[in-house]
N, C-alpha and C. Protein backbone atom coordinates (compact mmCIF):
# COMPACT_ATOMS: atom_id res chain seq x y z
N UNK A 1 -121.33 -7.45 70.06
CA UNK A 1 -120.98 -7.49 71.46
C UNK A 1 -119.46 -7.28 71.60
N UNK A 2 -118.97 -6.87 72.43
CA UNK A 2 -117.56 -6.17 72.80
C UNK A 2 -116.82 -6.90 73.66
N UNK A 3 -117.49 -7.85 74.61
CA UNK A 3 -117.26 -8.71 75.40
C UNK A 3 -118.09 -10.41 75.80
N UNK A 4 -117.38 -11.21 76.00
CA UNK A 4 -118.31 -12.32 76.04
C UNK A 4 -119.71 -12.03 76.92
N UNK A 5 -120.48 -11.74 76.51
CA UNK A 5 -121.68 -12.16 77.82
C UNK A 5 -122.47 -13.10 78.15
N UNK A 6 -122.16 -13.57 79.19
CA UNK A 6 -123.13 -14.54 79.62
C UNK A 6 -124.02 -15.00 80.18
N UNK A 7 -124.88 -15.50 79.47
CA UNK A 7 -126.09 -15.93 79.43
C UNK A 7 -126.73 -16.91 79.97
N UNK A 8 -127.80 -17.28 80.60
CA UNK A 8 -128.48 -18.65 81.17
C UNK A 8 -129.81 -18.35 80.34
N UNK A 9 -130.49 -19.33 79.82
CA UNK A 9 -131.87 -19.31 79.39
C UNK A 9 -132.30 -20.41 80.51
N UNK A 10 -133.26 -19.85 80.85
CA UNK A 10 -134.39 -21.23 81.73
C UNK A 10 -135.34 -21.32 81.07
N UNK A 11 -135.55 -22.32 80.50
CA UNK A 11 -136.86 -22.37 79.98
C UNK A 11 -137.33 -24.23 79.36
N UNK A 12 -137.95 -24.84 79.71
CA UNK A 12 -138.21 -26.46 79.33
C UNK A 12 -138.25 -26.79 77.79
N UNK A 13 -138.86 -25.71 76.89
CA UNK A 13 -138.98 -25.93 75.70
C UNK A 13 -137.95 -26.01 75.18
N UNK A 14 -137.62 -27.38 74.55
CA UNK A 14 -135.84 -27.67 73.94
C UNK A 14 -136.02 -26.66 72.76
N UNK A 15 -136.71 -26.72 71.90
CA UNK A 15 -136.64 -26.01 70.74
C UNK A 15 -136.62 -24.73 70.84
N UNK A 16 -137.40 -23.98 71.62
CA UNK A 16 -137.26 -22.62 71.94
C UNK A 16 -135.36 -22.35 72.49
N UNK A 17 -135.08 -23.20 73.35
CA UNK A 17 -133.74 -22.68 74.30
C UNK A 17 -132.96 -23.20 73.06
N UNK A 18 -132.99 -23.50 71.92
CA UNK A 18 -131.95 -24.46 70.94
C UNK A 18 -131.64 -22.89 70.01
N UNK A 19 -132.89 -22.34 69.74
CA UNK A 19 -132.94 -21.43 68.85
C UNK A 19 -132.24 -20.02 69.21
N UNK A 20 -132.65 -20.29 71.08
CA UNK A 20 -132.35 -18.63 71.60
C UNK A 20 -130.92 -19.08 71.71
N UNK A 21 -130.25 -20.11 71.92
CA UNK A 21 -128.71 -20.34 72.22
C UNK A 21 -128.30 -19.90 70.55
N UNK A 22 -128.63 -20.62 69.83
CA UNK A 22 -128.05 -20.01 68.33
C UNK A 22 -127.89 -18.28 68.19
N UNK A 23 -129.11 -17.98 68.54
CA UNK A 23 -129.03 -16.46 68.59
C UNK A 23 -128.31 -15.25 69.37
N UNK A 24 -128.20 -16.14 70.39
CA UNK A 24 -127.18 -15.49 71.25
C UNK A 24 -125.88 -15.93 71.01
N UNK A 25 -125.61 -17.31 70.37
CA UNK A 25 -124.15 -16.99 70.62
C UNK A 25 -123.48 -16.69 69.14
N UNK A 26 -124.56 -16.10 68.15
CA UNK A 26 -124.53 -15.38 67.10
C UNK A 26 -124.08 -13.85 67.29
N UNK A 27 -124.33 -13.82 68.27
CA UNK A 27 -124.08 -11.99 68.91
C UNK A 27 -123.07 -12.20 70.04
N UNK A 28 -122.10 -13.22 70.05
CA UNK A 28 -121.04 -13.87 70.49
C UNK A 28 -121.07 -13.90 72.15
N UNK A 29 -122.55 -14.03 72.37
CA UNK A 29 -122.17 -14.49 73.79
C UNK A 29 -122.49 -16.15 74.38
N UNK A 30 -121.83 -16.55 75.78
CA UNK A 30 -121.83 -17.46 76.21
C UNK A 30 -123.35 -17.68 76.78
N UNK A 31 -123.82 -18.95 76.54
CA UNK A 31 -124.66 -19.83 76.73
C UNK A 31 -125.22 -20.44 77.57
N UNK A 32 -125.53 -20.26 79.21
CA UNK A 32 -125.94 -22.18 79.42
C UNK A 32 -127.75 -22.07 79.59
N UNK A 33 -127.55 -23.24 79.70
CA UNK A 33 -129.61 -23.34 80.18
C UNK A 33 -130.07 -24.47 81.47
N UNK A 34 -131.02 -24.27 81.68
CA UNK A 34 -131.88 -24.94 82.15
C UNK A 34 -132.97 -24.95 82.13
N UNK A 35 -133.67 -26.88 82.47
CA UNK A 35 -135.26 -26.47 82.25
C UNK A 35 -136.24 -26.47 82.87
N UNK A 36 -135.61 -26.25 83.99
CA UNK A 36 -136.26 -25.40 84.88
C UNK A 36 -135.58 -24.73 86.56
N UNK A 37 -136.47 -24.19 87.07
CA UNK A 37 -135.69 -23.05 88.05
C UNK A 37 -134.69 -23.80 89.21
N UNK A 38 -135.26 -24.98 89.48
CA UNK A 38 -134.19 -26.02 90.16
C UNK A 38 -132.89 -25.82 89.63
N UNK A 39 -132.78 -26.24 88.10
CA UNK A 39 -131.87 -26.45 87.75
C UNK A 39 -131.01 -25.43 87.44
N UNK A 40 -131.87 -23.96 87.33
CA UNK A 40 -130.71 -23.06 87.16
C UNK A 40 -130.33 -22.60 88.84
N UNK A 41 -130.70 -22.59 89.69
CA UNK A 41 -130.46 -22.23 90.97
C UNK A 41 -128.83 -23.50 90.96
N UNK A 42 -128.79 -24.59 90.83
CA UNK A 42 -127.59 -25.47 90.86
C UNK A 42 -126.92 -24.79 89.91
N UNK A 43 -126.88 -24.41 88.43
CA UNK A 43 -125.91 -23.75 87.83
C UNK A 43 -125.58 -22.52 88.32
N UNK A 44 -125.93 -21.53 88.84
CA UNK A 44 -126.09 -20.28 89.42
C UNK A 44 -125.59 -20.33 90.73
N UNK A 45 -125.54 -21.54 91.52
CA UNK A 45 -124.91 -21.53 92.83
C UNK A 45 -123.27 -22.20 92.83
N UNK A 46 -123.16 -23.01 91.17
CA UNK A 46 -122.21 -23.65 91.19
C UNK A 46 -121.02 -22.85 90.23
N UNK A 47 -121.28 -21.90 90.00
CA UNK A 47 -120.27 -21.46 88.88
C UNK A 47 -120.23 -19.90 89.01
N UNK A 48 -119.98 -19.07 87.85
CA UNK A 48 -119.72 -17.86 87.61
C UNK A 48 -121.04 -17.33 87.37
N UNK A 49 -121.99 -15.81 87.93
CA UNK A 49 -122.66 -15.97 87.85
C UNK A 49 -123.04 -15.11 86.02
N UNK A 50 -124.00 -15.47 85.68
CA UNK A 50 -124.20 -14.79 84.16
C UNK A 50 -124.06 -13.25 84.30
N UNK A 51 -124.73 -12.73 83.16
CA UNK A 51 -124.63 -11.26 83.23
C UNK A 51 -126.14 -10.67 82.71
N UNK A 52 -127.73 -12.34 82.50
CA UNK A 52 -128.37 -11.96 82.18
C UNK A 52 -129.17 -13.37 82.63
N UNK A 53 -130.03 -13.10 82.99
CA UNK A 53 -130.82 -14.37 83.29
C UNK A 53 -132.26 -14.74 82.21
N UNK A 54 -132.25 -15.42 81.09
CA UNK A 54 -133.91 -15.35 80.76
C UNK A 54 -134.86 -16.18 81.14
N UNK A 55 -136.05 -15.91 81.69
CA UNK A 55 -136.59 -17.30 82.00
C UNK A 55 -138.07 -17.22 81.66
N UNK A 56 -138.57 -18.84 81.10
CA UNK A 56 -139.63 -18.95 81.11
C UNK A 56 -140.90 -18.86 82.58
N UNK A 57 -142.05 -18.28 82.14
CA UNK A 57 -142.69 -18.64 83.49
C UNK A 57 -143.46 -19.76 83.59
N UNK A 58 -143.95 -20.35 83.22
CA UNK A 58 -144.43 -22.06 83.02
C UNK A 58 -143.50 -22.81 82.50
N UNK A 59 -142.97 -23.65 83.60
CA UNK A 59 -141.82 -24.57 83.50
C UNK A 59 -142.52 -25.86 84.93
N UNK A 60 -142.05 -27.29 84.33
CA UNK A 60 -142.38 -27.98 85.47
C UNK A 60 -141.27 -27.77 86.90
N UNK A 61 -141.46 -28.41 87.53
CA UNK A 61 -140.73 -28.50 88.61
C UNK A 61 -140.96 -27.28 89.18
N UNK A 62 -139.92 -26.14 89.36
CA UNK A 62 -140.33 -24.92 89.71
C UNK A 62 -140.69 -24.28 88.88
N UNK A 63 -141.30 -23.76 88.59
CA UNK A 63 -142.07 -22.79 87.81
C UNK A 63 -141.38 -21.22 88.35
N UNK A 64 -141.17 -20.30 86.87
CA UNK A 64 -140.53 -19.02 86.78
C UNK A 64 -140.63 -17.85 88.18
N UNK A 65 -141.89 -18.03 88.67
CA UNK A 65 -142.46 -17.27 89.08
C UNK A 65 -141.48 -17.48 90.87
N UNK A 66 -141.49 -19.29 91.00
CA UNK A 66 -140.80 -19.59 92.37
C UNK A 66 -139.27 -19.41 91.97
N UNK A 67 -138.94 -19.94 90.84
CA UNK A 67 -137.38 -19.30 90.60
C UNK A 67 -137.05 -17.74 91.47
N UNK A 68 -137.75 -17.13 90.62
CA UNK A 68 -137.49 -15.37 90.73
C UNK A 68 -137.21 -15.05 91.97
N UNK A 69 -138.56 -15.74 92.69
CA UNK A 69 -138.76 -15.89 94.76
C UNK A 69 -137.36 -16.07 94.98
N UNK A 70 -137.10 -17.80 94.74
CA UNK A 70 -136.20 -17.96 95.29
C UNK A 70 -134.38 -16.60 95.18
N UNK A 71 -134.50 -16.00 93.72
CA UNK A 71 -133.55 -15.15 93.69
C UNK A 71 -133.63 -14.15 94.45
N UNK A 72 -134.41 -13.91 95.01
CA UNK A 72 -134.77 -12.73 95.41
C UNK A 72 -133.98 -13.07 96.53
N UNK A 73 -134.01 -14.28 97.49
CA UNK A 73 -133.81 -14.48 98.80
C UNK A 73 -132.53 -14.41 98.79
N UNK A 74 -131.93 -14.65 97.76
CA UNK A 74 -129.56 -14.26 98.04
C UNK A 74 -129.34 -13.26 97.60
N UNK A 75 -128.81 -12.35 97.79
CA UNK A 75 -127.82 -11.36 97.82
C UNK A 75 -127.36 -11.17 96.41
N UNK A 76 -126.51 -12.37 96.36
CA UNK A 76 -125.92 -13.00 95.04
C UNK A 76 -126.07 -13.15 93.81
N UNK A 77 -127.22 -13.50 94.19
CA UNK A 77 -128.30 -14.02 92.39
C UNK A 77 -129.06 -12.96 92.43
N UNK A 78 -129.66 -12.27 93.49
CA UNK A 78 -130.68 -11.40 93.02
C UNK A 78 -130.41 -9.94 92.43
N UNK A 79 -128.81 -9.71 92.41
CA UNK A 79 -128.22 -8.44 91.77
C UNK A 79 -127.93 -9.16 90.16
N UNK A 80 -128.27 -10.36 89.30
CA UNK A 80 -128.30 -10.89 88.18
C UNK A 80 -129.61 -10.11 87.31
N UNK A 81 -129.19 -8.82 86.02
CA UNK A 81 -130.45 -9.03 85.54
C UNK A 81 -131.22 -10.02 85.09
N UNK A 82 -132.41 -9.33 84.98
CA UNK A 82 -133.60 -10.69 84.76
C UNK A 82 -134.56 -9.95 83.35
N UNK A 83 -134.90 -11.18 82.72
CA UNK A 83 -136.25 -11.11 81.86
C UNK A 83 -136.39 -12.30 81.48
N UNK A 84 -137.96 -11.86 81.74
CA UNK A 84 -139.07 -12.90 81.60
C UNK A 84 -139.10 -13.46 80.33
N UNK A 85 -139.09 -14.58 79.48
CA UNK A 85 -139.45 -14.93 78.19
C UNK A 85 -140.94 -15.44 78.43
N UNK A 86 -141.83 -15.11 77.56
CA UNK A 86 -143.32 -15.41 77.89
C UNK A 86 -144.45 -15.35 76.88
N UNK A 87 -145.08 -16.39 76.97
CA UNK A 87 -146.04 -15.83 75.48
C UNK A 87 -147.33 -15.32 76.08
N UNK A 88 -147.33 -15.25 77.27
CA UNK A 88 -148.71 -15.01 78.20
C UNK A 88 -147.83 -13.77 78.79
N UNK A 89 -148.88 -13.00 79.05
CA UNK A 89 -148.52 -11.53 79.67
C UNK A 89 -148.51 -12.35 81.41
N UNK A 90 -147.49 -11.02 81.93
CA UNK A 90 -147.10 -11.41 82.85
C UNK A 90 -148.44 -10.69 84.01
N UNK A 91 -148.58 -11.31 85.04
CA UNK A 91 -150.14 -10.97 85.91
C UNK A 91 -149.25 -10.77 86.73
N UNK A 92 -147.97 -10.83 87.18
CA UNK A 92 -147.52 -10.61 88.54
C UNK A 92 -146.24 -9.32 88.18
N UNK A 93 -146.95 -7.89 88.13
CA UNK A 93 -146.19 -6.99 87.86
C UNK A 93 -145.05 -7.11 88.93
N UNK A 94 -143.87 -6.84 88.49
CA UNK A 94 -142.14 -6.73 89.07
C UNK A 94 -141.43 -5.60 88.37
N UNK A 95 -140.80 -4.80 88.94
CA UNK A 95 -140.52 -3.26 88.82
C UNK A 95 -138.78 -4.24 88.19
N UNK A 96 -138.58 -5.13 88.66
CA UNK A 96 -136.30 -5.46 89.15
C UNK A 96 -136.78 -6.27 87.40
N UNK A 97 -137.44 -6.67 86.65
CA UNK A 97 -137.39 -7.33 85.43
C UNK A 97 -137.79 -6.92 83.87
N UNK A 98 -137.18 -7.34 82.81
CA UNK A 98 -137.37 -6.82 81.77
C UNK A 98 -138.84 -7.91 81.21
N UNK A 99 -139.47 -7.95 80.16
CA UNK A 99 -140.39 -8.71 79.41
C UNK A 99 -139.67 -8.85 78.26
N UNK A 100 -139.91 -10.31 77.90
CA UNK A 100 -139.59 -10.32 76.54
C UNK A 100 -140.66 -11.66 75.60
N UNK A 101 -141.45 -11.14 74.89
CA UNK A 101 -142.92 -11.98 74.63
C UNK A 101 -142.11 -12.75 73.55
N UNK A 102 -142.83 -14.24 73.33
CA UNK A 102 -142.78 -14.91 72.48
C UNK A 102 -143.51 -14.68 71.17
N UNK A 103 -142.93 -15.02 70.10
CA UNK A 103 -141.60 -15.11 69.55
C UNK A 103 -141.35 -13.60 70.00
N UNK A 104 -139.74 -13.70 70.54
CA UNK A 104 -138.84 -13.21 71.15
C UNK A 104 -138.71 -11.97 69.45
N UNK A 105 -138.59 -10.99 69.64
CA UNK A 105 -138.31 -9.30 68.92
C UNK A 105 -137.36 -9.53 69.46
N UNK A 106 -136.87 -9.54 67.64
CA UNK A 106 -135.16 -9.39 67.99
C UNK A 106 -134.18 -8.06 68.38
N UNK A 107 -134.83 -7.02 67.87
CA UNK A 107 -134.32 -5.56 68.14
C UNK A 107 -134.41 -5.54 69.90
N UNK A 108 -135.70 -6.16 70.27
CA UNK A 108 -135.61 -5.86 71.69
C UNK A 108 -134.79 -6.63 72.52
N UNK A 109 -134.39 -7.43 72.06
CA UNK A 109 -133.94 -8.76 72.66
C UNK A 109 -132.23 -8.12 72.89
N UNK A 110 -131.85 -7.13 71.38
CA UNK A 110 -130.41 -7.09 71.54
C UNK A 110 -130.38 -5.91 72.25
N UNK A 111 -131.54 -4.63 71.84
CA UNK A 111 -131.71 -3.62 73.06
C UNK A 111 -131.18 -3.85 74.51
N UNK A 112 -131.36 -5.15 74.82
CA UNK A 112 -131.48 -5.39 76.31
C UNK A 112 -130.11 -6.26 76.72
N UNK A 113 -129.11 -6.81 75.71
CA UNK A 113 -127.79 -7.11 76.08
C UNK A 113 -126.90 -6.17 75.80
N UNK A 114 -126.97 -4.94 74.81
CA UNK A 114 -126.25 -3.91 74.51
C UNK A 114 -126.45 -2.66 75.72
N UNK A 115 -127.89 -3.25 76.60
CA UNK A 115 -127.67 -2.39 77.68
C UNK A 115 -127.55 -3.10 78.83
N UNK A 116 -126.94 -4.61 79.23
CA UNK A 116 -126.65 -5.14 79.98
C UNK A 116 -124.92 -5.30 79.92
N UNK A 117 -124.41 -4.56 78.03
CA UNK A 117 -122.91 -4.71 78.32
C UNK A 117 -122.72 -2.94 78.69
N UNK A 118 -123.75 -2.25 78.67
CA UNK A 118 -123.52 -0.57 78.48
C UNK A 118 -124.23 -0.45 80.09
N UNK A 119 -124.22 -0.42 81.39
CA UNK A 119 -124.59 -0.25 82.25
C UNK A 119 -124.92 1.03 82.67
N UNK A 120 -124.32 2.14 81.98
CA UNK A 120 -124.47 3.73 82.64
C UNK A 120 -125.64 3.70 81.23
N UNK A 121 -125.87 3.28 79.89
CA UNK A 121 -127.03 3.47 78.96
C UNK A 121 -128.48 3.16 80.22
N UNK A 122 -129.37 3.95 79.71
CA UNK A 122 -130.54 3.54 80.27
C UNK A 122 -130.89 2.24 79.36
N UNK A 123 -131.35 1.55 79.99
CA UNK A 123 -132.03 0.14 79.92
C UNK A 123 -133.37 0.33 78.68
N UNK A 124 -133.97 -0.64 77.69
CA UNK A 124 -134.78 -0.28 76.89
C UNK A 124 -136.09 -0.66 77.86
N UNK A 125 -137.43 0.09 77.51
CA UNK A 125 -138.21 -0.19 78.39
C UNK A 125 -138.72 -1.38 78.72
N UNK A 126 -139.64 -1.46 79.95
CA UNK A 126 -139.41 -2.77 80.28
C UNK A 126 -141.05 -3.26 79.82
C-alpha cells in the first residue's frame, strides 16, 4: 500500500474482525471496527470517514443489510466503498457493493484495496 488506508470492519465475530485487523494492517492500513451497524454509523458520523467499509450481514442489533439502508440515506457515507464479508451468498443483489465470502481470498481481498487506493484502475469483479 502507498498510502495509509482506512478501514472499518463491521462485523460481531471478535475473532474474525481480530484476524482481518492483523491482515490489514499487515498491508499497512488503518483499522477500526464495529459490531455492529449502530455502532459503525457512530464511528462514521463521528470521525474521518474510511476509504473502505467491510461488513458482515448477520450482526445483532442492526443487521448488515439495515446498516447499508441506513448509508444509503446520507450523502456522506453512502459515497464510502462497500463490501459485504459473508459466508452465505448474498439474496439481496446491490450493483454500489463488492462480495467478499468467508474465509475471506486473500488475492481478492487485496484486489479490492489496491483498487480502492488506484481509483481510475477498474475495480476487481464484484
Amino acid at each position: 500500500m502507498t498510502r495509509a488506508t482506512r478501514i472499518l470492519i463491521v462485523d460481531d465475530d471478535v475473532d474474525f474482525s481480530a484476524a482481518m485487523r492483523d491482515l490489514l494492517e499487515d498491508q499497512g492500513c488503518t483499522v477500526l471496527d464495529a459490531a455492529d451497524g449502530s455502532e459503525a454509523l457512530r464511528i462514521l458520523r463521528g470521525g474521518p470517514l474510511p476509504h473502505l467499509i467491510l461488513f458482515d450481514l448477520r450482526m445483532p442489533g442492526m443487521n448488515g443489510w439495515e446498516f447499508h439502508d441506513e448509508l444509503q440515506r446520507e450523502p456522506r457515507l453512502a459515497a464510502v466503498p462497500l463490501a459485504v464479508l459473508s459466508a452465505v451468498s448474498c439474496a439481496r443483489p446491490s450493483g454500489d457493493m463488492h462480495v467478499l465470502h468467508k474465509p475471506i481470498d486473500l488475492p481478492n481481498l487485496l484486489g479490492l484495496l489496491h483498487a480502492i487506493e488506484a481509483p481510475d484502475q477498474p475495480p476487481p469483479p464484484r
